[in-house]
PDB file of N, CA and C in Angstrom:
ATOM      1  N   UNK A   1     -19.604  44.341  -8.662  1.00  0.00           N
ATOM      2  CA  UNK A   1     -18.911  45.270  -9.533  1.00  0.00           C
ATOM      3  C   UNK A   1     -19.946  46.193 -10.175  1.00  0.00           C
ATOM      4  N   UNK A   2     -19.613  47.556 -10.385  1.00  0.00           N
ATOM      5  CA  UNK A   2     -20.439  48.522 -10.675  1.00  0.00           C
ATOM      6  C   UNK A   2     -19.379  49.144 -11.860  1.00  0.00           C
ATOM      7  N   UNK A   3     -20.496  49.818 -13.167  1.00  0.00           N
ATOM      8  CA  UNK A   3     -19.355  50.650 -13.871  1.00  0.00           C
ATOM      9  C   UNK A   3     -19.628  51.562 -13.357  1.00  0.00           C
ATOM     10  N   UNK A   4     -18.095  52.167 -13.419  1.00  0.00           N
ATOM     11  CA  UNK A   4     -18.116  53.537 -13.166  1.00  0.00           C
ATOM     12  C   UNK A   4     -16.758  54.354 -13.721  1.00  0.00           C
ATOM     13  N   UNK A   5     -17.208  55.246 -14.532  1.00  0.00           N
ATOM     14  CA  UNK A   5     -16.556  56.167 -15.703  1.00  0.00           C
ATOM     15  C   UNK A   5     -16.402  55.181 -16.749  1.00  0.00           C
ATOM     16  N   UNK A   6     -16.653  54.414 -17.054  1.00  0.00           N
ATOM     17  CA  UNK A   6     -16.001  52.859 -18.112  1.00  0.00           C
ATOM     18  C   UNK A   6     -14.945  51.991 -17.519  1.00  0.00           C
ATOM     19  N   UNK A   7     -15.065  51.999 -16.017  1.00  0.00           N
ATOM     20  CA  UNK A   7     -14.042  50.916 -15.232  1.00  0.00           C
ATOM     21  C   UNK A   7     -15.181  50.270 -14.627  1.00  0.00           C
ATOM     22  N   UNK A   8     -15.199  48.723 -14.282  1.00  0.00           N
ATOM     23  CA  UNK A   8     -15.237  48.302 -13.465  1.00  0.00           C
ATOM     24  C   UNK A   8     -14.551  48.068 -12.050  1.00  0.00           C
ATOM     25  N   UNK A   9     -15.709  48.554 -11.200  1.00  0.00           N
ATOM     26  CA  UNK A   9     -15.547  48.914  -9.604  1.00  0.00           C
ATOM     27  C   UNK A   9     -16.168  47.977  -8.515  1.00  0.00           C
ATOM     28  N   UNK A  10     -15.386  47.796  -7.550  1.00  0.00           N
ATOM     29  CA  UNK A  10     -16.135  46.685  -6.754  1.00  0.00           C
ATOM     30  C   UNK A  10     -16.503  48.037  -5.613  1.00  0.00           C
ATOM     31  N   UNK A  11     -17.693  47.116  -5.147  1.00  0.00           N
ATOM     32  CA  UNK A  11     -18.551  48.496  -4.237  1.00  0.00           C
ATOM     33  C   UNK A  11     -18.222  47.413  -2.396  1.00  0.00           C
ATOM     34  N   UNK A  12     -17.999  46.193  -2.756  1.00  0.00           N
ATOM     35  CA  UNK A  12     -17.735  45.049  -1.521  1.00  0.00           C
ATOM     36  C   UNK A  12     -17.298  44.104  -2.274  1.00  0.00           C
ATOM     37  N   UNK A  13     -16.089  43.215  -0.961  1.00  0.00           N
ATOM     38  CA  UNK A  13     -15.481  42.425  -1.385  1.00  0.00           C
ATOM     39  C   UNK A  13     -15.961  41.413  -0.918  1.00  0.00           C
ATOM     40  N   UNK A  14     -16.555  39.817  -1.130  1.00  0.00           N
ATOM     41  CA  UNK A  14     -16.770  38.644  -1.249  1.00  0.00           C
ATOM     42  C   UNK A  14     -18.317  38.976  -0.457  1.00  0.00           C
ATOM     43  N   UNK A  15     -17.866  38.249   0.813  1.00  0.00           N
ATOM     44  CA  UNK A  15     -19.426  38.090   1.878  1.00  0.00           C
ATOM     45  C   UNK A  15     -19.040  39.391   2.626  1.00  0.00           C
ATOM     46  N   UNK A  16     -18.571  40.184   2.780  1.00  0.00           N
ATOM     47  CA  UNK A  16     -18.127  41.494   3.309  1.00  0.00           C
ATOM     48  C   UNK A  16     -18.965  42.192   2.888  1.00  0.00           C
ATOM     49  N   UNK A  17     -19.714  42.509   4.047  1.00  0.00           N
ATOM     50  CA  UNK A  17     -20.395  43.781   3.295  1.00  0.00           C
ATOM     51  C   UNK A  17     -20.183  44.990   3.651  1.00  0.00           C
ATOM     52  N   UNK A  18     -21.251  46.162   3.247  1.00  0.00           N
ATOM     53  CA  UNK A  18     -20.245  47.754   2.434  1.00  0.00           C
ATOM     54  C   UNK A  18     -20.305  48.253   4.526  1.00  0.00           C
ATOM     55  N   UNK A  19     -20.771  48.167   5.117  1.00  0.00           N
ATOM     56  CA  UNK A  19     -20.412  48.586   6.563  1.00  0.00           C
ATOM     57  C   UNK A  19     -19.079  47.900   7.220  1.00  0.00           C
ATOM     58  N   UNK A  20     -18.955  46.650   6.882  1.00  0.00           N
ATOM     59  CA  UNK A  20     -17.861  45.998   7.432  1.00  0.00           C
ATOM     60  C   UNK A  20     -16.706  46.375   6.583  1.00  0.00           C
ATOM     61  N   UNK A  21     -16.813  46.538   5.325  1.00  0.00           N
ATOM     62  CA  UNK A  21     -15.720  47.213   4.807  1.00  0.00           C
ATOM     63  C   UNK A  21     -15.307  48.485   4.914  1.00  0.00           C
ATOM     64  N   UNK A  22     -15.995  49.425   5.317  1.00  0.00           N
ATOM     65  CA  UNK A  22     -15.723  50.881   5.861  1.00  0.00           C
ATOM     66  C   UNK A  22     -15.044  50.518   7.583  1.00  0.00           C
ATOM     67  N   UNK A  23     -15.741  49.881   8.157  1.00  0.00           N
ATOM     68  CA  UNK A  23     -15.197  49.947   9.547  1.00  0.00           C
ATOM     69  C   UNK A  23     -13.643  49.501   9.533  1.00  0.00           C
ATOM     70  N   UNK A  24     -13.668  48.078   8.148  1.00  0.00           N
ATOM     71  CA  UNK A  24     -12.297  47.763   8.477  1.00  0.00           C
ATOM     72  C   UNK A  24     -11.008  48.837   7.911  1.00  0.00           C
ATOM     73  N   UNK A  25     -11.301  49.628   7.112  1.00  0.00           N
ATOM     74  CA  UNK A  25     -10.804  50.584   6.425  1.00  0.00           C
ATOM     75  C   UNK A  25     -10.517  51.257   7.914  1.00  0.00           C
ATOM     76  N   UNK A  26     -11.473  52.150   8.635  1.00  0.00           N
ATOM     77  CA  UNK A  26     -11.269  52.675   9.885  1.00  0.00           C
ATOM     78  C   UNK A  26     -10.770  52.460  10.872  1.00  0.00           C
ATOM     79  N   UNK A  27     -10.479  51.222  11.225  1.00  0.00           N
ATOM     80  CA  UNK A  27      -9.464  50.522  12.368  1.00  0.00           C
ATOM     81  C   UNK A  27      -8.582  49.744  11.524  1.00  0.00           C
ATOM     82  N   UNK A  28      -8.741  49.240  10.589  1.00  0.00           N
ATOM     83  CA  UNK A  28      -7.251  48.683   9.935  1.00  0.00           C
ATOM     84  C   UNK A  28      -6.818  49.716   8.897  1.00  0.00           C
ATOM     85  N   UNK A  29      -6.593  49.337   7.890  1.00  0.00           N
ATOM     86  CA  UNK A  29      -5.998  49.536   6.540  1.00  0.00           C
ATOM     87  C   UNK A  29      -6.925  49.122   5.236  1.00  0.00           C
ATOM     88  N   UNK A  30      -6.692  49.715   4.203  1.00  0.00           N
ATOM     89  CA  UNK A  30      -7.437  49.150   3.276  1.00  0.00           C
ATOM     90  C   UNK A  30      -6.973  50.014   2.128  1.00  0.00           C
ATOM     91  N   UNK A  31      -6.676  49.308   1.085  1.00  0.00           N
ATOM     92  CA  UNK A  31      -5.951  49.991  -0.067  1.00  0.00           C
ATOM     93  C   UNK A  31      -6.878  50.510  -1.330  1.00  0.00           C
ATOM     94  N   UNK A  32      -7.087  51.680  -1.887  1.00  0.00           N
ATOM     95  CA  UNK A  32      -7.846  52.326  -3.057  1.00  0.00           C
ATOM     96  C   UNK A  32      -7.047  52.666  -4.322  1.00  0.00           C
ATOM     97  N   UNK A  33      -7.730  52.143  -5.458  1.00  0.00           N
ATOM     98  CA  UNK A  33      -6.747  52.555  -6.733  1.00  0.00           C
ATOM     99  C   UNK A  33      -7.977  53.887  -7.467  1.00  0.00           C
ATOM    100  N   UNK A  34      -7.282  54.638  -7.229  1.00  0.00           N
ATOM    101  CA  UNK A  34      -7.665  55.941  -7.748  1.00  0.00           C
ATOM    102  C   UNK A  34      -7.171  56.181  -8.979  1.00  0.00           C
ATOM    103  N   UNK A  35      -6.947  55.395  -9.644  1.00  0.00           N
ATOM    104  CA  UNK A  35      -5.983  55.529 -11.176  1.00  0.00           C
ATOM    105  C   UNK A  35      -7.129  56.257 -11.948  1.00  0.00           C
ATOM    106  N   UNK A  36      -8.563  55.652 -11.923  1.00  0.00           N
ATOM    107  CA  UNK A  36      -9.498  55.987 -12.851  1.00  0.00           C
ATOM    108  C   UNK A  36     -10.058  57.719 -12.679  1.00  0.00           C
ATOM    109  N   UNK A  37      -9.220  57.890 -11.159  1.00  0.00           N
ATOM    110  CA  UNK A  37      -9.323  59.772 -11.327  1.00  0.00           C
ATOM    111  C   UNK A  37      -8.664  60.452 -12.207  1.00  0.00           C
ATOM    112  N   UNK A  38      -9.616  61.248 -12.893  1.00  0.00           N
ATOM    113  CA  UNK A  38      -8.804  62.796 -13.370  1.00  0.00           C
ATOM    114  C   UNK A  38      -7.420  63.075 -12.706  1.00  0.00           C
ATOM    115  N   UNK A  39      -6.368  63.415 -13.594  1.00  0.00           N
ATOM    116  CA  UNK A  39      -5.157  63.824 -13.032  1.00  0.00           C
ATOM    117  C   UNK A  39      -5.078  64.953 -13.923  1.00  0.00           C
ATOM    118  N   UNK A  40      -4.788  66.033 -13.394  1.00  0.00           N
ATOM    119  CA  UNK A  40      -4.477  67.352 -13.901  1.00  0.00           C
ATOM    120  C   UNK A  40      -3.472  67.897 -13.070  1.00  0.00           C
ATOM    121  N   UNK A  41      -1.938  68.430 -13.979  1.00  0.00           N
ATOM    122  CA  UNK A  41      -1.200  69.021 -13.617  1.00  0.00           C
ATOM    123  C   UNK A  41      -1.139  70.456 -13.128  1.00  0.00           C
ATOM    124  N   UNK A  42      -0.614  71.308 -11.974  1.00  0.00           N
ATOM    125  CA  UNK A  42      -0.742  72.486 -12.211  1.00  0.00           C
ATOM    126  C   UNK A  42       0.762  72.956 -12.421  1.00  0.00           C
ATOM    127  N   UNK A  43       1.050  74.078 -13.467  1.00  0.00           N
ATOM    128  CA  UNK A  43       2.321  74.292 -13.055  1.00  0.00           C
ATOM    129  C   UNK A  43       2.129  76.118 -13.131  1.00  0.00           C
ATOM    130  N   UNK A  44       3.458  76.586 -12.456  1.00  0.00           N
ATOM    131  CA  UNK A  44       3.743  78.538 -12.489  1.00  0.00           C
ATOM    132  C   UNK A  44       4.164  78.371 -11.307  1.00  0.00           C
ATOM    133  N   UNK A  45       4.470  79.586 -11.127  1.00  0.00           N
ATOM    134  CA  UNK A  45       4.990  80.525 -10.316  1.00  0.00           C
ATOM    135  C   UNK A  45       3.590  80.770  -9.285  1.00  0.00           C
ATOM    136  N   UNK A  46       2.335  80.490  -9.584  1.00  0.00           N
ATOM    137  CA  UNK A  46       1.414  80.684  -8.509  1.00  0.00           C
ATOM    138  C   UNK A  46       0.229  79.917  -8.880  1.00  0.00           C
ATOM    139  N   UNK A  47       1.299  78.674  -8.700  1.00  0.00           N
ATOM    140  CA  UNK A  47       0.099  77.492  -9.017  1.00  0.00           C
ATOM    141  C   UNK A  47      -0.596  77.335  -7.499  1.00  0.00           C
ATOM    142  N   UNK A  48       0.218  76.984  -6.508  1.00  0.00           N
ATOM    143  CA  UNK A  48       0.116  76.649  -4.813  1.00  0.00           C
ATOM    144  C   UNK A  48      -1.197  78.136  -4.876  1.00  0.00           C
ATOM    145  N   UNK A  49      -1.124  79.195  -5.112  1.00  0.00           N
ATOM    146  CA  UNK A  49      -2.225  80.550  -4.850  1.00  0.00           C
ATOM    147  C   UNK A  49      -2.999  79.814  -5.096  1.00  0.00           C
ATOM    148  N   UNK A  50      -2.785  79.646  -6.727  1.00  0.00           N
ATOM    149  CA  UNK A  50      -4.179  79.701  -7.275  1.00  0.00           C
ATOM    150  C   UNK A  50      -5.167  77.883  -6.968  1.00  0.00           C
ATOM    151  N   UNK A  51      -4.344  77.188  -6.631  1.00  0.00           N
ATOM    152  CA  UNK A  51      -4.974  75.979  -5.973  1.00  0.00           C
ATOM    153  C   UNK A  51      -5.510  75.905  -4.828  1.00  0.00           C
ATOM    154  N   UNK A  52      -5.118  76.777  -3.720  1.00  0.00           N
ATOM    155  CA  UNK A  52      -5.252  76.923  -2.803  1.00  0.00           C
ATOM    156  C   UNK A  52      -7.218  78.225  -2.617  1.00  0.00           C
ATOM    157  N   UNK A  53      -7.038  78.724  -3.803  1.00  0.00           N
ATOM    158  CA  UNK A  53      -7.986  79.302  -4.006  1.00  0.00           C
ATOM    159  C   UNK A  53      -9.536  78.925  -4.263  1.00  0.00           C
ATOM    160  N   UNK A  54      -9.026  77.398  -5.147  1.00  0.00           N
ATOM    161  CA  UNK A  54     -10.080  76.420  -5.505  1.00  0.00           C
ATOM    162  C   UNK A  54     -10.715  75.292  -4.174  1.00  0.00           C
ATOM    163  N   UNK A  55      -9.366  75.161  -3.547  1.00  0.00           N
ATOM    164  CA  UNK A  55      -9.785  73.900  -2.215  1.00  0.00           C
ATOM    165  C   UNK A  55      -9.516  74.517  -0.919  1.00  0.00           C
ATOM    166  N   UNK A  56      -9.869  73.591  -0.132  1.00  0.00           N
ATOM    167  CA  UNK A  56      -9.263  73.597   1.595  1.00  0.00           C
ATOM    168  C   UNK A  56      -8.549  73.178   1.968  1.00  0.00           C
ATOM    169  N   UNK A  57      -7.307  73.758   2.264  1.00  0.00           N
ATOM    170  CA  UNK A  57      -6.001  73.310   3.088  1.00  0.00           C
ATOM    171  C   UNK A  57      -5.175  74.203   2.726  1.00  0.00           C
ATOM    172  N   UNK A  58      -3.850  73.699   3.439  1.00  0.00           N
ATOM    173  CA  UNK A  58      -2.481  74.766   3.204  1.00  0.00           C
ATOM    174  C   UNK A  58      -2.288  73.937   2.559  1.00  0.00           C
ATOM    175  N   UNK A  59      -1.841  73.912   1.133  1.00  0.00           N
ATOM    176  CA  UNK A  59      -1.237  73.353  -0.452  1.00  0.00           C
ATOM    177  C   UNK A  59       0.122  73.608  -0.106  1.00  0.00           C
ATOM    178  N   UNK A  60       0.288  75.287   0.501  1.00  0.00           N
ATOM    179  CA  UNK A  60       1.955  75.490   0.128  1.00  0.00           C
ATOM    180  C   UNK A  60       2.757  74.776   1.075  1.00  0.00           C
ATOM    181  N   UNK A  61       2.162  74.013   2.450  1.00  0.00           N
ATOM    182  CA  UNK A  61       3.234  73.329   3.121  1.00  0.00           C
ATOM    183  C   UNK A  61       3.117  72.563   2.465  1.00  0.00           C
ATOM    184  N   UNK A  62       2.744  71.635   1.607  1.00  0.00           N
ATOM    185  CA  UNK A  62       3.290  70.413   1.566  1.00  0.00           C
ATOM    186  C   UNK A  62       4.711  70.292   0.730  1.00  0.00           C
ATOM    187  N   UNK A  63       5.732  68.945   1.256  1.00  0.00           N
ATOM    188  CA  UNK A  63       6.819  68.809   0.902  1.00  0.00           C
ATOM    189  C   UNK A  63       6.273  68.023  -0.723  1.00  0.00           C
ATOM    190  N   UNK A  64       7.641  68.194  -1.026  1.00  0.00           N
ATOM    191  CA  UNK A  64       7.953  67.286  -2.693  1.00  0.00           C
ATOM    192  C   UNK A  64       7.156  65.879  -2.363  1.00  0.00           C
ATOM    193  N   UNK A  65       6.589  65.470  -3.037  1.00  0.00           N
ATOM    194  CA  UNK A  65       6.046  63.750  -2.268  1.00  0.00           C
ATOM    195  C   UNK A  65       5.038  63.664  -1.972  1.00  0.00           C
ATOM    196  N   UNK A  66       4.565  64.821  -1.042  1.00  0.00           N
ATOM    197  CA  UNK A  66       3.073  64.286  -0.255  1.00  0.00           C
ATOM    198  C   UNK A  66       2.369  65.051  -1.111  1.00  0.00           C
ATOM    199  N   UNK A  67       1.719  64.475  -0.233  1.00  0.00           N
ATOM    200  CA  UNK A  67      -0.103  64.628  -0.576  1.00  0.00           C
ATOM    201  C   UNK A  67      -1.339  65.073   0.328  1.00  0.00           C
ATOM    202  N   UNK A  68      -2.053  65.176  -0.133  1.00  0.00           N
ATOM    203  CA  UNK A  68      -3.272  65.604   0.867  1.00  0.00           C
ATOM    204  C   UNK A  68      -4.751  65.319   0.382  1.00  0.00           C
ATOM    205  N   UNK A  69      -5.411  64.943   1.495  1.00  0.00           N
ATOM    206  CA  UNK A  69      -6.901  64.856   0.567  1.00  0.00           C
ATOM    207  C   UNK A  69      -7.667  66.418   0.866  1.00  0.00           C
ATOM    208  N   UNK A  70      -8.678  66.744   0.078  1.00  0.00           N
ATOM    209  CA  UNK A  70      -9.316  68.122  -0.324  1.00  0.00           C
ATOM    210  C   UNK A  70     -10.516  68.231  -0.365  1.00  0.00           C
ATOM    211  N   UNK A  71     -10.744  69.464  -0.414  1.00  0.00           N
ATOM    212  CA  UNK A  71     -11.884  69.588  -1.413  1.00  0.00           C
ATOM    213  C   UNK A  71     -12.404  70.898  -2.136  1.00  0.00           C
ATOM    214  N   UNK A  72     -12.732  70.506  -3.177  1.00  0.00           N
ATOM    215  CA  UNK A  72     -12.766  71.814  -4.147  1.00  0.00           C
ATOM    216  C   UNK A  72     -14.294  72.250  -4.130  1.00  0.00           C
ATOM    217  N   UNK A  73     -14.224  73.661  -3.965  1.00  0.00           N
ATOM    218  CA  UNK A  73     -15.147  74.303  -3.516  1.00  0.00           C
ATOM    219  C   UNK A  73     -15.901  75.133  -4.624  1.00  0.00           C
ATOM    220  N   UNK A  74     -16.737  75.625  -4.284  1.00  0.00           N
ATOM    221  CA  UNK A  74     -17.449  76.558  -5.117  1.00  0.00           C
ATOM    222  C   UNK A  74     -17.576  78.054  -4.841  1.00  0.00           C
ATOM    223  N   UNK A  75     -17.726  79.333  -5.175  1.00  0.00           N
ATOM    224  CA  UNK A  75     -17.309  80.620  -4.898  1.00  0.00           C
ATOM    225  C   UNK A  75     -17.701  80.684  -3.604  1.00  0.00           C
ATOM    226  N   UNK A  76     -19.090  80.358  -2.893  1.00  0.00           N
ATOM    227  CA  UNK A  76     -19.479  80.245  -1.912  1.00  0.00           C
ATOM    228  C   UNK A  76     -18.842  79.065  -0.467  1.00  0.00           C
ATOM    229  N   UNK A  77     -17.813  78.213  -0.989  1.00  0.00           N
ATOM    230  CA  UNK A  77     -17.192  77.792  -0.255  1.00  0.00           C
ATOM    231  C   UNK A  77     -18.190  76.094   0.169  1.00  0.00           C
ATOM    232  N   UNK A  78     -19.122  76.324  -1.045  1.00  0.00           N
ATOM    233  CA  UNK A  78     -19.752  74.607  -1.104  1.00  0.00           C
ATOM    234  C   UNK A  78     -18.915  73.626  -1.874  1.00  0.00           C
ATOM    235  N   UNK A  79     -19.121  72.551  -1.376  1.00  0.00           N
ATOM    236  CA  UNK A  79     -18.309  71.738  -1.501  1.00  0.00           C
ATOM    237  C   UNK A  79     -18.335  71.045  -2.956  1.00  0.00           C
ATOM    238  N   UNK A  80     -18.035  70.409  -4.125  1.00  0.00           N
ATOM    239  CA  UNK A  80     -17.893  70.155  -5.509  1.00  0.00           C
ATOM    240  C   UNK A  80     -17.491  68.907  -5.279  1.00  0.00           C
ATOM    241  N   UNK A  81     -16.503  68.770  -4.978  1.00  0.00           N
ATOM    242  CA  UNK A  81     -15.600  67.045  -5.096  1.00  0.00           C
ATOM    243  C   UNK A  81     -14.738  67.119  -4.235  1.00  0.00           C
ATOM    244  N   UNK A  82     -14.216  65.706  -3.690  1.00  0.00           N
ATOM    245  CA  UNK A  82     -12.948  65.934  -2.950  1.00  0.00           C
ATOM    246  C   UNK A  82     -12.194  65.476  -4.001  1.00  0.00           C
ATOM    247  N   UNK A  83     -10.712  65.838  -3.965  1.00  0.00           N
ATOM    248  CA  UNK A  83      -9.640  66.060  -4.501  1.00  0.00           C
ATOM    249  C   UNK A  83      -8.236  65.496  -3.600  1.00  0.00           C
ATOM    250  N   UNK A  84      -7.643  64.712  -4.093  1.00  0.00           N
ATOM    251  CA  UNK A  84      -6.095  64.149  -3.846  1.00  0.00           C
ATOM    252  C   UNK A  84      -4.671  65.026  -4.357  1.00  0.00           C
ATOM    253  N   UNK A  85      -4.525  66.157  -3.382  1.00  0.00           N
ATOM    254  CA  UNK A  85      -3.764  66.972  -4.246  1.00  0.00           C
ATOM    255  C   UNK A  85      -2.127  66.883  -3.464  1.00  0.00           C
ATOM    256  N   UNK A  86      -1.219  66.383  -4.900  1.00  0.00           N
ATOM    257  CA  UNK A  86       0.389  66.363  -4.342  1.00  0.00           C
ATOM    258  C   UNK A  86       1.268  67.070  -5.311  1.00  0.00           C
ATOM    259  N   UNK A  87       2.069  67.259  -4.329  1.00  0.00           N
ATOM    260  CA  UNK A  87       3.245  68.204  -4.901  1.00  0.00           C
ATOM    261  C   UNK A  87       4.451  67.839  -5.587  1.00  0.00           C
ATOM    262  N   UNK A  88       4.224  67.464  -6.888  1.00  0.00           N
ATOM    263  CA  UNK A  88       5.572  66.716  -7.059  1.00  0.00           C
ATOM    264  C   UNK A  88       6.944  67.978  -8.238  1.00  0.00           C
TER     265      UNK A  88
END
């Protein structure tokens, strides 16, 4: 366990270590609680523009529900953070 933001985070689970847990993530499944992310709402009439302005992807297809992973860029189109962005 590692802190991180003031949560405790596990970086590997038991005798698993951090390669075997990425691979199993990659051919199986593996579940992430992202709770301890920043959540910021956007709302208007040209929220989808102006989000779409900050990251990479089409924002405006997505339906009510989904989601998408991102990433928010810098004027030059370098990369800052990735981002979990949904449309609710």
């Amino acid at each position: 366990m590692v802190n991180f933001a003031g949560y405790l985070m596990p970086l590997q689970y038991g005798s698993v270590g951090i390669a075997e847990s990425h691979r199993h993530t990659r051919e199986h499944c593996s579940l992430f609680d992202v709770s301890h992310m920043l959540q910021q709402v956007v709302t208007g009439k040209h929220a989808a523009d102006f989000l779409e302005s900050l990251t990479v992807g089409d924002l405006k297809e997505l339906q009510i529900g989904e989601g998408t992973l991102s990433l928010f860029t810098n004027c030059r189109g370098g990369i800052i953070d990735d981002l979990i962005c949904n449309r609710i």
